[in-house]
N, C-alpha and C. Protein backbone atom coordinates (compact mmCIF):
# COMPACT_ATOMS: atom_id res chain seq x y z
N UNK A 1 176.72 58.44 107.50
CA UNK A 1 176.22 58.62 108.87
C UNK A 1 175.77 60.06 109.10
N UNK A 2 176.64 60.79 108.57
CA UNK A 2 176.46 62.54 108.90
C UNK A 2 174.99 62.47 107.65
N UNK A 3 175.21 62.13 106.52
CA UNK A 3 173.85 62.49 105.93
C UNK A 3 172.52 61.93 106.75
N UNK A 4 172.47 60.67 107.26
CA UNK A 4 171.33 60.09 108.06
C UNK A 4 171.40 60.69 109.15
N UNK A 5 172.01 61.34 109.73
CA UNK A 5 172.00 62.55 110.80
C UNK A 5 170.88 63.68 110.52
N UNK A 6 171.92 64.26 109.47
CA UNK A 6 171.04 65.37 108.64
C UNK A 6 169.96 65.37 108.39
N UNK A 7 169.35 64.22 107.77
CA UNK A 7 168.10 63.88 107.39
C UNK A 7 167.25 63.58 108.84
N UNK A 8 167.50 63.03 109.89
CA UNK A 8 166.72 62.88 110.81
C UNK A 8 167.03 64.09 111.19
N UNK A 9 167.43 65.08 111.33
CA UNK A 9 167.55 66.46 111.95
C UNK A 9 166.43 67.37 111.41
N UNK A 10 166.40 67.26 109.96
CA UNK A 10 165.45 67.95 108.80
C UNK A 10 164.28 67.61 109.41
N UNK A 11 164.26 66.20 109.37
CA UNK A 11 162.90 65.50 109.96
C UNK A 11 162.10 65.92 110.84
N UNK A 12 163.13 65.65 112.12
CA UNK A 12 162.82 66.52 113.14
C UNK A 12 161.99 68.10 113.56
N UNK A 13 162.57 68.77 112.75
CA UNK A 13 162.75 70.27 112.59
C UNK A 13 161.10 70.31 111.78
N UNK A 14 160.89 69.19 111.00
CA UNK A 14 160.16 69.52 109.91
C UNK A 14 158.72 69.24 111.33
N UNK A 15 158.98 68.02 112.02
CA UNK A 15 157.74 67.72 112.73
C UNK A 15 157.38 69.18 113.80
N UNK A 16 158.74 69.82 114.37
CA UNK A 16 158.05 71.00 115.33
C UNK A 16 157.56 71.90 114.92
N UNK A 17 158.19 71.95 113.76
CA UNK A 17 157.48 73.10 112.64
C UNK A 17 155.97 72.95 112.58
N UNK A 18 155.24 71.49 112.29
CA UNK A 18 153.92 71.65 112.08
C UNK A 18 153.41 71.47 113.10
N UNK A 19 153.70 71.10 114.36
CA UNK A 19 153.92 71.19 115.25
C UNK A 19 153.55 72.22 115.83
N UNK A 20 154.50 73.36 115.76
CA UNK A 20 154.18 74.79 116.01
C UNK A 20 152.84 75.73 115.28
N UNK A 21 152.88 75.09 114.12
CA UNK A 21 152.15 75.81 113.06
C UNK A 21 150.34 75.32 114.14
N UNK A 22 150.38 73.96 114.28
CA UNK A 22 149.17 73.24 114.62
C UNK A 22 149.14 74.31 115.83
N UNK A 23 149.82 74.41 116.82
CA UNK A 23 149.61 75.16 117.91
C UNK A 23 149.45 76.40 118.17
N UNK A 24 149.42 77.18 116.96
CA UNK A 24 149.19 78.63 116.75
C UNK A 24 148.27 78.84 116.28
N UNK A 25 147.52 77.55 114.93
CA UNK A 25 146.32 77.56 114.54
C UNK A 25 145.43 77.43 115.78
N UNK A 26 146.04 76.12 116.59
CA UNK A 26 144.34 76.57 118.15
C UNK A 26 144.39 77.33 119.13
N UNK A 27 145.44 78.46 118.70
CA UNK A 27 145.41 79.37 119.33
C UNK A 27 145.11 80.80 118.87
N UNK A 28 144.83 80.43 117.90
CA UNK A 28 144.00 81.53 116.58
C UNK A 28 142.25 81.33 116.48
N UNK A 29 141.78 80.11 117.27
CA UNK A 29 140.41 79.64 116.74
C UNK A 29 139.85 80.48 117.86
N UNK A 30 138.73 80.82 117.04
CA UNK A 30 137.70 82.30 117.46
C UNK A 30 136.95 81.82 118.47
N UNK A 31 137.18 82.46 119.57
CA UNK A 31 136.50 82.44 120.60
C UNK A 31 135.11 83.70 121.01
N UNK A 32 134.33 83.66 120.95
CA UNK A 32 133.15 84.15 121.21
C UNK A 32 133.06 84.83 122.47
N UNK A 33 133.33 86.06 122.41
CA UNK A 33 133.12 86.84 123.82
C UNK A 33 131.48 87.16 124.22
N UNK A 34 131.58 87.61 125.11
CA UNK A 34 130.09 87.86 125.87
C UNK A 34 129.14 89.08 125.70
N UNK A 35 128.20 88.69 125.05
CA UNK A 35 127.35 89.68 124.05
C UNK A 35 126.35 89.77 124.67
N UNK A 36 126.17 91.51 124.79
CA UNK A 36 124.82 91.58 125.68
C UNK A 36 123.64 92.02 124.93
N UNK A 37 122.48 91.57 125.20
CA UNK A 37 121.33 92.19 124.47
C UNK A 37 121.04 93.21 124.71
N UNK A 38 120.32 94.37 123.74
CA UNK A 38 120.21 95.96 123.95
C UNK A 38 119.27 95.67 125.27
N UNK A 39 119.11 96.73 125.87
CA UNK A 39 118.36 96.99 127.03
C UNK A 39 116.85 97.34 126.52
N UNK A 40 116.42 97.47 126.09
CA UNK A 40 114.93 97.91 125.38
C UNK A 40 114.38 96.35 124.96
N UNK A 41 114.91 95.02 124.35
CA UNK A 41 114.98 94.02 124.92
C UNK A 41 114.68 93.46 125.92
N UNK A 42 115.61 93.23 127.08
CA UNK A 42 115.07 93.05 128.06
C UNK A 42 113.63 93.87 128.67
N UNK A 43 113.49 95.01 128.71
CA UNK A 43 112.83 96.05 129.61
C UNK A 43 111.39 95.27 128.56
N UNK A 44 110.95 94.81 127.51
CA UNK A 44 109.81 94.38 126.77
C UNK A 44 109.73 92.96 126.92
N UNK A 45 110.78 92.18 126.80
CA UNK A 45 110.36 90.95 127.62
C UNK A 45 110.17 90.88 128.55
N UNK A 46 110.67 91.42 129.82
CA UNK A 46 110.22 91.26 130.68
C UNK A 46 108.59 91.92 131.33
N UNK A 47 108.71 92.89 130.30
CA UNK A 47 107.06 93.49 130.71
C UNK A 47 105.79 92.40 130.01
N UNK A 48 106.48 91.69 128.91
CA UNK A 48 105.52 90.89 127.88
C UNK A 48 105.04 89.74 128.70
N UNK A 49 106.12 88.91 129.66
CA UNK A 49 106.29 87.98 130.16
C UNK A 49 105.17 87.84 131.32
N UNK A 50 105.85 89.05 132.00
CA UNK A 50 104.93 89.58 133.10
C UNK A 50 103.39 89.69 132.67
N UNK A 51 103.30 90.07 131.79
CA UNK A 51 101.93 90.18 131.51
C UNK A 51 101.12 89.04 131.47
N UNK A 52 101.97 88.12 130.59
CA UNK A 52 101.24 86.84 130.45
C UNK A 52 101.18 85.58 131.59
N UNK A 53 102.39 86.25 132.48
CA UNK A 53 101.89 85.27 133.72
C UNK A 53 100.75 85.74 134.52
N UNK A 54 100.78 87.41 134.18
CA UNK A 54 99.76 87.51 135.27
C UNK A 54 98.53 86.93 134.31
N UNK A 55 98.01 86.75 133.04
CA UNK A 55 96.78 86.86 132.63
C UNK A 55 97.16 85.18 132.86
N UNK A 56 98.20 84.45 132.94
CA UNK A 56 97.98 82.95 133.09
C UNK A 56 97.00 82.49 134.20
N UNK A 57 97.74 83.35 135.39
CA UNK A 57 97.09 83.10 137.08
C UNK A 57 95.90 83.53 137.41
N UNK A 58 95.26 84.67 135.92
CA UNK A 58 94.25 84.48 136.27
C UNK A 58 93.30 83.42 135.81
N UNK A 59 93.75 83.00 134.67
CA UNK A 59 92.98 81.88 133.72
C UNK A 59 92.68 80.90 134.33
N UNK A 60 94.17 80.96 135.62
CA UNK A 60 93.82 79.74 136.31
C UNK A 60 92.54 79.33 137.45
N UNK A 61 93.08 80.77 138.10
CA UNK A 61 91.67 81.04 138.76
C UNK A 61 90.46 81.27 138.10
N UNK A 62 90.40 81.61 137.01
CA UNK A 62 89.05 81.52 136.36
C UNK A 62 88.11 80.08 136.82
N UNK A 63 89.15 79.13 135.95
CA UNK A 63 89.12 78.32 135.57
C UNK A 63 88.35 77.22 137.34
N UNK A 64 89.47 77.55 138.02
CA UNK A 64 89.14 76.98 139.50
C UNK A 64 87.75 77.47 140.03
N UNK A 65 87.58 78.39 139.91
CA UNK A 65 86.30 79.24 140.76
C UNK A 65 85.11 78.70 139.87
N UNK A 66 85.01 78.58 138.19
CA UNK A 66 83.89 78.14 137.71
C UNK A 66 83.82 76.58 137.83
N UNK A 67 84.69 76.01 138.69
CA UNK A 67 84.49 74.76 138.72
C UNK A 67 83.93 74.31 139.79
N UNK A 68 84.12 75.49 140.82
CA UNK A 68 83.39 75.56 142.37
C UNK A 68 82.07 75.96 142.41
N UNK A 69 81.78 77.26 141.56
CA UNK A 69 80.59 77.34 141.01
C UNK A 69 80.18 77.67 139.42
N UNK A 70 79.51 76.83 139.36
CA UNK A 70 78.96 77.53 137.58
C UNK A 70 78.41 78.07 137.39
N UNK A 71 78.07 79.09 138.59
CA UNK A 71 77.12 80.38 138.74
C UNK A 71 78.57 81.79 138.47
N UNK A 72 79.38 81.10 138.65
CA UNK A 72 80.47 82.26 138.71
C UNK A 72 80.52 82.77 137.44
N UNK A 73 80.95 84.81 137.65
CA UNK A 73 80.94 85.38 136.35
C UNK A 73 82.34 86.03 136.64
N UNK A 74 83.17 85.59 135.74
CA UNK A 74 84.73 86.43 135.53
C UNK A 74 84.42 87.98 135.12
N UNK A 75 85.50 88.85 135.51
CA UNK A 75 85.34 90.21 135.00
C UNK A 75 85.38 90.01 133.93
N UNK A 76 86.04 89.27 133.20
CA UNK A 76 86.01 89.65 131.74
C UNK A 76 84.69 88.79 130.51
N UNK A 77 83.93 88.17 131.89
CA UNK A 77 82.29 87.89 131.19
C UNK A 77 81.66 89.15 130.68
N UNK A 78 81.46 89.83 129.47
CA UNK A 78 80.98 91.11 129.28
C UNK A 78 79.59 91.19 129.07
N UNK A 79 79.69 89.59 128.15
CA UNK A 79 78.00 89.73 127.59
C UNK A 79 77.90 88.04 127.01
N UNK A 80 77.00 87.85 126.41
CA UNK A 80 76.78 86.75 125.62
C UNK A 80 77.49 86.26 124.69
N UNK A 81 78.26 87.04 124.13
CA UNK A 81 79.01 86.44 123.28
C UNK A 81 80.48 86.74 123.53
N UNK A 82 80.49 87.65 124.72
CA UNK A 82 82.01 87.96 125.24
C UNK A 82 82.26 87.26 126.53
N UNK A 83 82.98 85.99 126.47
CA UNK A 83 82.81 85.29 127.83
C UNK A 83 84.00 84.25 127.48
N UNK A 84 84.96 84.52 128.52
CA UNK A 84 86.22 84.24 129.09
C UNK A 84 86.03 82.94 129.73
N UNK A 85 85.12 83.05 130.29
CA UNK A 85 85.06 81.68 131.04
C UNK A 85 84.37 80.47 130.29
N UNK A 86 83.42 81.02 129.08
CA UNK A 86 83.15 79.47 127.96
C UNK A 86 84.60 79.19 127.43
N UNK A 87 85.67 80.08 127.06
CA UNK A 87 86.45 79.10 125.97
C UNK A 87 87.80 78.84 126.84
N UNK A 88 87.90 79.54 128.28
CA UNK A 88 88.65 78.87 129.31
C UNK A 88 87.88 77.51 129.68
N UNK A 89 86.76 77.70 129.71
CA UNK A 89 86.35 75.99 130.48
C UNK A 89 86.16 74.79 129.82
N UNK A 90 85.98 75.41 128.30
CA UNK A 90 85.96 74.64 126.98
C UNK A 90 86.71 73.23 126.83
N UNK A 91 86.48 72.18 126.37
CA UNK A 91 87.23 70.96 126.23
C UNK A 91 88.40 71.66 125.25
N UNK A 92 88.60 72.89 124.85
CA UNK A 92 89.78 73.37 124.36
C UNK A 92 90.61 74.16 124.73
N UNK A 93 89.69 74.52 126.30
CA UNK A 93 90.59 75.22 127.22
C UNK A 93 91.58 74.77 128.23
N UNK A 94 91.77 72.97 127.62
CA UNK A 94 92.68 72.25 128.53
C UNK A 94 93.31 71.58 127.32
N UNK A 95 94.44 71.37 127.30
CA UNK A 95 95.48 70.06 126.63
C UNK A 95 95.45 70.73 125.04
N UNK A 96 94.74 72.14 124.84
CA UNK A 96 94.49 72.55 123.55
C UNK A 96 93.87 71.28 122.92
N UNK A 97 92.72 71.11 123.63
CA UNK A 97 91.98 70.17 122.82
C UNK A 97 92.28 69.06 122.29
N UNK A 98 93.43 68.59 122.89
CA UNK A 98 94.19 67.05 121.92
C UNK A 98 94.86 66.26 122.82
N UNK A 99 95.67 67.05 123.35
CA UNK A 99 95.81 66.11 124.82
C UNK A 99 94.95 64.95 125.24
N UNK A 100 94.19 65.54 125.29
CA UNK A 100 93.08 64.79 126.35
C UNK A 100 92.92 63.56 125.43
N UNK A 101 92.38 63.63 124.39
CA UNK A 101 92.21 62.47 123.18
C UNK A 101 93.37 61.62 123.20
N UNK A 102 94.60 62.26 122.87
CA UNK A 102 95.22 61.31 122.77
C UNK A 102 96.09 60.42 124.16
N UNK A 103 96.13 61.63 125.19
CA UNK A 103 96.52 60.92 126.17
C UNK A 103 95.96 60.59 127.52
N UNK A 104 94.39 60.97 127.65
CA UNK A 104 93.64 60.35 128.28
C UNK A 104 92.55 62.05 128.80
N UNK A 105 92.27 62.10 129.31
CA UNK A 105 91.40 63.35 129.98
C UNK A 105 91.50 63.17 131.31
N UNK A 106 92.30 62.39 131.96
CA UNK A 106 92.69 62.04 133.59
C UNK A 106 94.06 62.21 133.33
N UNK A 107 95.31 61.88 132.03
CA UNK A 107 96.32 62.14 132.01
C UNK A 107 97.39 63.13 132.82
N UNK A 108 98.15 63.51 133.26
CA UNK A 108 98.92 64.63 134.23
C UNK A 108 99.49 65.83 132.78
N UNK A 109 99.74 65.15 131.85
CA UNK A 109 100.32 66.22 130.71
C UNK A 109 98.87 66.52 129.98
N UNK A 110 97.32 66.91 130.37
CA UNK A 110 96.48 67.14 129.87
C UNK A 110 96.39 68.74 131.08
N UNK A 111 97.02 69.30 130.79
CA UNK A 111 96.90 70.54 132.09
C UNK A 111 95.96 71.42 131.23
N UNK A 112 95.50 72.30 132.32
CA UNK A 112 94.97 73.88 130.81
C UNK A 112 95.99 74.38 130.63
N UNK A 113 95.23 75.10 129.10
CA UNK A 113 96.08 75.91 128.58
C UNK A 113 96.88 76.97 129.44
N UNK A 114 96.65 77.37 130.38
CA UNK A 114 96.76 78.49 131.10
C UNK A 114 98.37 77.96 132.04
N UNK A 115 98.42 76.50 132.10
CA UNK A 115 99.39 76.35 133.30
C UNK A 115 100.49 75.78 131.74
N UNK A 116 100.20 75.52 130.71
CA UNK A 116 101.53 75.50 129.29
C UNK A 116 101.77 77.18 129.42
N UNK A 117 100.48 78.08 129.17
CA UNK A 117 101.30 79.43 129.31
C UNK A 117 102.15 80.28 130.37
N UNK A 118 101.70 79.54 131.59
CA UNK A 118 102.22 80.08 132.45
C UNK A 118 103.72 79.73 132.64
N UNK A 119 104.06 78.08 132.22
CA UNK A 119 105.61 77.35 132.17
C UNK A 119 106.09 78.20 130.83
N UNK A 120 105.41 78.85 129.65
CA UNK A 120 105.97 78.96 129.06
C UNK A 120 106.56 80.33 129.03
N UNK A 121 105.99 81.37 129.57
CA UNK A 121 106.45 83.08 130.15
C UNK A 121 107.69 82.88 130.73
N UNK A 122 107.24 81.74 131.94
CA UNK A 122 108.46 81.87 132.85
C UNK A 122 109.70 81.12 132.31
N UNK A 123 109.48 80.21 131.05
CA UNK A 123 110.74 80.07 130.23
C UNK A 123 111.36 80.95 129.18
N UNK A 124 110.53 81.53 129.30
CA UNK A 124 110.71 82.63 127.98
C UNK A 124 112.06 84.01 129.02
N UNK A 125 111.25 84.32 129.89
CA UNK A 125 111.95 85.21 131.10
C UNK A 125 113.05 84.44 131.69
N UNK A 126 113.18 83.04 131.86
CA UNK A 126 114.14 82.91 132.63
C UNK A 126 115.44 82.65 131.44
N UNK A 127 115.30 82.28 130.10
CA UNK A 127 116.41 82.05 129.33
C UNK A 127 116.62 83.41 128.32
N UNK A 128 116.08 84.66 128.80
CA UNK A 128 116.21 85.53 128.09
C UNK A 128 117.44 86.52 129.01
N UNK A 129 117.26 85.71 130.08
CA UNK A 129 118.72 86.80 130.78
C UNK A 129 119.55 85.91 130.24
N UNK A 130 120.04 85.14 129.37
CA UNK A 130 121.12 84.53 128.55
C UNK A 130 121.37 84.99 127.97
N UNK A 131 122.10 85.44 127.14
CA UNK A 131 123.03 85.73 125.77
C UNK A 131 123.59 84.17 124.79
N UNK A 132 123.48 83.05 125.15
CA UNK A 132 123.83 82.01 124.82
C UNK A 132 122.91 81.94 123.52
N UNK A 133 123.78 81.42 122.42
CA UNK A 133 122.76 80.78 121.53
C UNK A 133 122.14 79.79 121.50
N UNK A 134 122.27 78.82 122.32
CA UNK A 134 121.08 77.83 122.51
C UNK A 134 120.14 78.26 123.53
N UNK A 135 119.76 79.31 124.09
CA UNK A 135 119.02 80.41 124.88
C UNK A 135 118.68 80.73 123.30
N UNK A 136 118.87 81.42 122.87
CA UNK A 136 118.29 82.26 121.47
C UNK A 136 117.51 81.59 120.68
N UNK A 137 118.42 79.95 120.57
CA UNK A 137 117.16 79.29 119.75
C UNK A 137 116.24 78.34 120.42
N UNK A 138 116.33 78.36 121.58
CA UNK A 138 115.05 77.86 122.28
C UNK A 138 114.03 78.44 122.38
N UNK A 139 114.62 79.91 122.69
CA UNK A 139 114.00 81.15 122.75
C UNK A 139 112.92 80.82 121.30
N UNK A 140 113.47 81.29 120.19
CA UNK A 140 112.78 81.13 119.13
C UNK A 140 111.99 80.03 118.95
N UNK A 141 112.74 78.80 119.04
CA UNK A 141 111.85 77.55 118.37
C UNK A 141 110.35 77.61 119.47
N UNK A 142 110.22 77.79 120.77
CA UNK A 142 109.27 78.13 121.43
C UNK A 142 108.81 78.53 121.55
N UNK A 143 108.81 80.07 120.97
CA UNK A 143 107.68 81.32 120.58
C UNK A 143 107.34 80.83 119.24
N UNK A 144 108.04 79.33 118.02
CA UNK A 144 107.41 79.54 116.75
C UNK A 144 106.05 78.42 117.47
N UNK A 145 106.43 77.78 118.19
CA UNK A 145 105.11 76.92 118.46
C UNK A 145 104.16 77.16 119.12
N UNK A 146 104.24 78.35 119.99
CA UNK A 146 103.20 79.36 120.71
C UNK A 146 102.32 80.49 119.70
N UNK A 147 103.15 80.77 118.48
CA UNK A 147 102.31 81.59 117.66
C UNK A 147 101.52 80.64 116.84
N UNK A 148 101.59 79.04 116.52
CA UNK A 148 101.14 78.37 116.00
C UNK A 148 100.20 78.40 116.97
N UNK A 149 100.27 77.78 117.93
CA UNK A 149 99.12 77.49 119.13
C UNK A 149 98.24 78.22 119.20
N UNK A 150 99.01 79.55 119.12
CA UNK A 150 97.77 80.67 119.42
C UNK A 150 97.04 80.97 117.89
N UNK A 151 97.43 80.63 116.88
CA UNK A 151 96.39 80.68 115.36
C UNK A 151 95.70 79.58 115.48
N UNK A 152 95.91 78.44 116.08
CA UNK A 152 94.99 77.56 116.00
C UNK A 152 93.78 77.43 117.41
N UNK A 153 94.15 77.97 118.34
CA UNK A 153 93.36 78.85 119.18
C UNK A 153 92.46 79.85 118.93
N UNK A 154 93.03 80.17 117.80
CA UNK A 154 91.77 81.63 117.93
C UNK A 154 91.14 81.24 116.58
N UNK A 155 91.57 80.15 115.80
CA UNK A 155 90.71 79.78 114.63
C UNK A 155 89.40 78.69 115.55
N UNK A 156 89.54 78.30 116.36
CA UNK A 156 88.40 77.57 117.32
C UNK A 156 87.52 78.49 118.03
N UNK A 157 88.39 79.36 118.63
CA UNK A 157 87.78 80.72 119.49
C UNK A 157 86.05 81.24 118.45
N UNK A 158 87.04 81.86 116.97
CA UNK A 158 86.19 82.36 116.35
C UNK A 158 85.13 81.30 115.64
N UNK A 159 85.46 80.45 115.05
CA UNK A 159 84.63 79.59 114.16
C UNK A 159 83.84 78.71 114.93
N UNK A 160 84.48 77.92 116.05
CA UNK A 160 83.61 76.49 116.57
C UNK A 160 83.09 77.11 117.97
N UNK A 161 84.03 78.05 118.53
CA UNK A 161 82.96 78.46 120.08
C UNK A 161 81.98 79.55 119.66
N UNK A 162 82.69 80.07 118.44
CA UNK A 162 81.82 81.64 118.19
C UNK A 162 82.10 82.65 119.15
N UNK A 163 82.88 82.69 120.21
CA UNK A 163 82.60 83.43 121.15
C UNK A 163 84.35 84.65 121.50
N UNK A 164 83.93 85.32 122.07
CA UNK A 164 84.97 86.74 122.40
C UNK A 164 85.98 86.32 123.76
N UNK A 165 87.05 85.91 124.00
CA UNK A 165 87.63 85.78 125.19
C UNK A 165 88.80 86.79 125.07
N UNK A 166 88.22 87.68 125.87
CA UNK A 166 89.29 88.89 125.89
C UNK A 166 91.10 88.52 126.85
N UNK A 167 91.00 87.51 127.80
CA UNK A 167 92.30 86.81 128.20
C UNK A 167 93.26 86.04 126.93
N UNK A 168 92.28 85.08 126.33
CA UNK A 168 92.43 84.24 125.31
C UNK A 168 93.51 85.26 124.32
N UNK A 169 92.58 86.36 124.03
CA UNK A 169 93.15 87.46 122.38
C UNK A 169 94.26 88.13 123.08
N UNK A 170 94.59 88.32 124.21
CA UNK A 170 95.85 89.23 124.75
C UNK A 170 96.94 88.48 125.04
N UNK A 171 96.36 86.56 125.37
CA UNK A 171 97.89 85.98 125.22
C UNK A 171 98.18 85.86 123.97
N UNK A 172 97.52 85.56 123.16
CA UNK A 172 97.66 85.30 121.90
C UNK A 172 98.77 86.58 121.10
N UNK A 173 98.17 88.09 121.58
CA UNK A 173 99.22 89.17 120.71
C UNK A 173 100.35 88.86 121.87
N UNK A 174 100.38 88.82 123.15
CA UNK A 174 101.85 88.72 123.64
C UNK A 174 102.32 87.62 123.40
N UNK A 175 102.19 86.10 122.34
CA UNK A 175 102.89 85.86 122.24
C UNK A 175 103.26 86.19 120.89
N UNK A 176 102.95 86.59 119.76
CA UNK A 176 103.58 87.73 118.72
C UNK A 176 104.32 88.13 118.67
N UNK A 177 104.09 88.91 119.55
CA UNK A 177 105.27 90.03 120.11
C UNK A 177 106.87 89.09 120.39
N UNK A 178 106.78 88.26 121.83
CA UNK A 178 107.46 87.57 122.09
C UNK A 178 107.97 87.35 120.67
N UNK A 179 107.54 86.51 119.65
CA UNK A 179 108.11 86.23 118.53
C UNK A 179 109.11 86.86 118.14
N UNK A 180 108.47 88.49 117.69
CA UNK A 180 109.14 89.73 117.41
C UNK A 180 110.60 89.66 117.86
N UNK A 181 110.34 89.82 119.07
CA UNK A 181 111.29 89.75 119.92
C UNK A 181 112.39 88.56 120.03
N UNK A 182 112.16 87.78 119.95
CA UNK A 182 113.17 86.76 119.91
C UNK A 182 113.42 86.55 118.35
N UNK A 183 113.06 87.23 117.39
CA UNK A 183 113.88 87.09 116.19
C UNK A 183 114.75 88.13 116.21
N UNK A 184 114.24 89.50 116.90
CA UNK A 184 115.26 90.60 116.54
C UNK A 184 116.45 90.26 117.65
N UNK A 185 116.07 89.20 118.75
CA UNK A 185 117.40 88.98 119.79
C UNK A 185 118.08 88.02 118.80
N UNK A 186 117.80 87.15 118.35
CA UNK A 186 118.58 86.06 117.13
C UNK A 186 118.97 86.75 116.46
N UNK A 187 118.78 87.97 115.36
CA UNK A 187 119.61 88.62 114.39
C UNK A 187 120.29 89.69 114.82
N UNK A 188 120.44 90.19 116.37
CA UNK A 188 121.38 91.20 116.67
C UNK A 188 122.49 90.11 117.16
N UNK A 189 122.58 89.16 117.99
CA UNK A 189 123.16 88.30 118.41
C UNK A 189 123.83 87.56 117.42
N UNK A 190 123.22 87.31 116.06
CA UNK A 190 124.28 86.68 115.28
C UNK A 190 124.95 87.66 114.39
N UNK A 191 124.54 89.02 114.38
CA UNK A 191 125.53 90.22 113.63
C UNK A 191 126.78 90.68 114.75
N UNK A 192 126.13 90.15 115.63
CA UNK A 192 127.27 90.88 116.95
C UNK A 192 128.53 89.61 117.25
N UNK A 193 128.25 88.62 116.43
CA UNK A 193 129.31 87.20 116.90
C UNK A 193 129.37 87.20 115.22
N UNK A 194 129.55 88.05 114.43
CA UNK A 194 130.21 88.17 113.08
C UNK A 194 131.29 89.22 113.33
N UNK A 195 130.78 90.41 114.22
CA UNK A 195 131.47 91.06 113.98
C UNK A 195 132.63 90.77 115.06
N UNK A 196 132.64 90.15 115.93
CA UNK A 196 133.31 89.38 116.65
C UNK A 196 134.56 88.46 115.91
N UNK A 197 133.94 88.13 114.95
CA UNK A 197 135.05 86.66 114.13
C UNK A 197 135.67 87.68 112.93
N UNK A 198 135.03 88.19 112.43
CA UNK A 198 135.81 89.38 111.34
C UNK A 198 137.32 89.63 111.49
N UNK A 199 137.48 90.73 112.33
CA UNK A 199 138.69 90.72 112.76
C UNK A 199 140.15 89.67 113.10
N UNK A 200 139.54 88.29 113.54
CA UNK A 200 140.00 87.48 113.91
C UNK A 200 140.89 86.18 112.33
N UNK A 201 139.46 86.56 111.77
CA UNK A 201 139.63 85.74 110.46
C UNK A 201 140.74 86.58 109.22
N UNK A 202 141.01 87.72 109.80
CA UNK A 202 141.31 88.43 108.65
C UNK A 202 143.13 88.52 109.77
């Protein structure tokens, strides 16, 4: 009786033990404190952003006014072959040219280019006051499909319109940049949540 005592006592002892052990391990698991991005960061996205909404609002208005008249000349009409308003009004200056084909040219997701860039600044600015990593990689995966956009934009620009759109070439380097930028926020952000777990793991 005293040994089957013993043995359920051992038993016992043996379950709080792992028990305890389990409860110190999830109280050991690395928690991720709150990491801020350098300030030179912010102060360039937000100037990059800015920029490109404003050159969005104007694209838009470009875009509106030559539709009111087609006598209208944008400031940034320079000359004959420098003209803002052919490859804004362009069947490639809406839906990036594919939209429309595939989902109608009356469709609601056939917008211009100008109102994707304009949703896309102000997503870029509004998830960059995050520190979150799914902020970081939205951040990224959305500037990799805007630098695509914009090479396949300016491979039409130059080859099939022939023509100079000085709005067109300045979203195109701010979104580059943007790129820039949201890779160097992804690799300070994941050196700064290493050096975070280091200590912890050791």
């Amino acid at each position: 009786m005293r040994g089957a005592c013993a043995c359920a006592g051992r038993a016992g002892a043996g379950r709080a033990s792992r028990a305890e052990a389990e409860g110190r391990g999830k109280m050991a698991a690395p928690v991720l404190l709150r990491v801020s991005v350098p300030r030179w960061e912010r102060v360039a996205r937000s100037a990059v952003c800015a920029a490109g909404i404003l050159l969005s609002l104007y694209a838009c208005h470009l875009e509106r006014e030559k539709g009111r008249d087609s006598h209208y000349q944008a400031l940034c009409d320079l000359s004959e072959r420098v003209r803002c308003s052919a490859a804004i009004t362009s069947r490639w200056g809406r839906g990036f040219g594919l939209l429309g084909s595939i989902f109608g040219k009356d469709s609601a997701i056939n917008q211009s280019n100008s109102v994707f860039g304009l949703v896309f600044y102000i997503l870029q600015m509004l998830l960059g006051m995050t520190a979150s990593a799914v902020a970081a990689l939205i951040l990224m995966t959305s500037s990799i499909v805007s630098v695509v956009g914009s090479l396949y934009l300016a491979y039409i620009l130059y080859f099939v319109l022939k023509e100079f759109c000085i709005v067109c070439v300045l979203t195109y380097l701010l979104n580059f940049i943007l790129f820039i930028i949201n890779y160097k926020r992804l690799v300070y952000l994941n050196e700064a949540w290493k050096r975070q777990l280091q200590p912890k793991q050791e």
